[in-house]
Protein backbone atom coordinates (compact mmCIF):
# COMPACT_ATOMS: atom_id res chain seq x y z
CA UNK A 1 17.36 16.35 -3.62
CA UNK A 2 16.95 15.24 -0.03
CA UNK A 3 20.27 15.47 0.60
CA UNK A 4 20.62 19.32 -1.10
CA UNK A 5 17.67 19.71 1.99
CA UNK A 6 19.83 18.64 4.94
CA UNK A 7 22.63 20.57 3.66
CA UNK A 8 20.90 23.62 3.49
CA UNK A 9 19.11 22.92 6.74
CA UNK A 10 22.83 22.09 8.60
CA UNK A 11 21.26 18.69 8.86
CA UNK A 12 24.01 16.54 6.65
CA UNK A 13 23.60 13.21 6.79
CA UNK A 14 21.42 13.17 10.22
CA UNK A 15 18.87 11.59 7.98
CA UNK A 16 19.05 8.08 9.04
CA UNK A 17 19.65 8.83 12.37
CA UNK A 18 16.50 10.24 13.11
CA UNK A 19 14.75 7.46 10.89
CA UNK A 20 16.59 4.54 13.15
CA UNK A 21 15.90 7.04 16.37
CA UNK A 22 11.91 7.24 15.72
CA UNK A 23 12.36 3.45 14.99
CA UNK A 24 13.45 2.78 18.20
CA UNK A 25 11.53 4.92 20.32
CA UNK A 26 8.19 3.51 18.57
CA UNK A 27 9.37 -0.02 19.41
CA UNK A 28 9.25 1.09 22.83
CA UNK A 29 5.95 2.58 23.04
CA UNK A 30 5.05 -0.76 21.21
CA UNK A 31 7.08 -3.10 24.04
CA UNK A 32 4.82 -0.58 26.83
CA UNK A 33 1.61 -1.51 24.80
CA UNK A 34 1.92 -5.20 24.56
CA UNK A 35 2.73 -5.39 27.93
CA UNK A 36 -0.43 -3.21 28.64
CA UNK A 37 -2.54 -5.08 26.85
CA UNK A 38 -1.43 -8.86 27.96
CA UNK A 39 -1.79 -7.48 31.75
CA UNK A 40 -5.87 -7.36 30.79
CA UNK A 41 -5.68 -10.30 28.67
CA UNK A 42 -8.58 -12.59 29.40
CA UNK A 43 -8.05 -15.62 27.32
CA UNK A 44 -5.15 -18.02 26.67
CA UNK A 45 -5.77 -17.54 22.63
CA UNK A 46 -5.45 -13.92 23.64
CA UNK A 47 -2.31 -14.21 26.12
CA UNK A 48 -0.79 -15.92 23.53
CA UNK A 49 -0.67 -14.09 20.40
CA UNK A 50 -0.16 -10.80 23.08
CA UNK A 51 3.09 -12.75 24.17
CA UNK A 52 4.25 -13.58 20.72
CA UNK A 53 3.92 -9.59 19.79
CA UNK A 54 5.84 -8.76 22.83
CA UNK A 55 8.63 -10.93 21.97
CA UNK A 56 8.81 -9.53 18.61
CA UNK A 57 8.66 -6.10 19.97
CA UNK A 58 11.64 -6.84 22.24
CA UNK A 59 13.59 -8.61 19.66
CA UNK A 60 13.01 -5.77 17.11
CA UNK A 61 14.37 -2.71 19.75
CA UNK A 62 17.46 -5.05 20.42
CA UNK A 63 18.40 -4.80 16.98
CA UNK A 64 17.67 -1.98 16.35
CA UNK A 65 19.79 -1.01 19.20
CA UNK A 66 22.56 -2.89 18.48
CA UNK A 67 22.53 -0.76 15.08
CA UNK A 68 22.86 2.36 16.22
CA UNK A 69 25.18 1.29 18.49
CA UNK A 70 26.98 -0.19 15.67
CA UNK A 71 26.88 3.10 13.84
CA UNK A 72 27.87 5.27 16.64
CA UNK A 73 23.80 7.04 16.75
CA UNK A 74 23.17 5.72 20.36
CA UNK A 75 26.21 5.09 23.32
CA UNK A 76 24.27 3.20 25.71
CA UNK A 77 27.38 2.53 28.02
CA UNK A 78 28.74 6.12 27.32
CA UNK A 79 25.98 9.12 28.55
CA UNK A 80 28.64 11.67 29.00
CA UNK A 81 29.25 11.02 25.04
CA UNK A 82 25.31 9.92 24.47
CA UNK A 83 24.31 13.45 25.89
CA UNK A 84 26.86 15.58 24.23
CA UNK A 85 25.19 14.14 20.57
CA UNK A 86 21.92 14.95 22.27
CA UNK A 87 22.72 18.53 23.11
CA UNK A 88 24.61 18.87 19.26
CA UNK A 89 21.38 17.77 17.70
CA UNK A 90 19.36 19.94 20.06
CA UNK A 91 21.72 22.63 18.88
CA UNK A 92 21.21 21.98 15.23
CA UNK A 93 17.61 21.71 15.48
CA UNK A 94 17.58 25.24 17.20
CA UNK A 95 19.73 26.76 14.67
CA UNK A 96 17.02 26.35 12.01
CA UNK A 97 14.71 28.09 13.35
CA UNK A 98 16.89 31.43 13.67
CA UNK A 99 17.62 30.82 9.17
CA UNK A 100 14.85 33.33 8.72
């Protein structure tokens, strides 16, 4: 059924795309809070777990990185190519809202 959606919507199989894409950028807001919160950090108990978090953080936007890398979602060393995906899903997205 999901995938009768996107094809309606001119979505196809953007579907895991966007799942891996909100993936990483929450891992980053997550890598920004850590870092936050082990800056004010006022005990070593505290430090440490903070620093343990952080590391996880990291580790978990590296692979998730190196996924979409893997399956062509994300061209880190190519932004000519990285942008022109950008502006075809920007396109896409604007297209359904002129269906009506």
């Amino acid at each position: 059924m999901a995938n009768i959606i996107q094809n309606i919507a001119g979505m196809g199989n953007m579907t895991e795309q966007v799942i891996a894409s909100d993936f990483l950028i929450a891992s980053k807001s997550a890598i920004k809070s850590y870092a936050a919160a082990l800056a004010e950090a006022t005990t070593p108990e505290v430090t440490n777990t903070l620093r343990g978090q952080l590391d996880d953080a990291i580790n978990t936007h590296g692979q998730i990185t190196t996924y979409m890398m893997n399956k062509g979602y994300y061209n880190a060393y190519d932004p000519a190519k990285q942008f022109a995906m950008d502006r075809q899903a920007s396109d896409t997205v604007m297209k359904l809202g002129q269906t009506n």
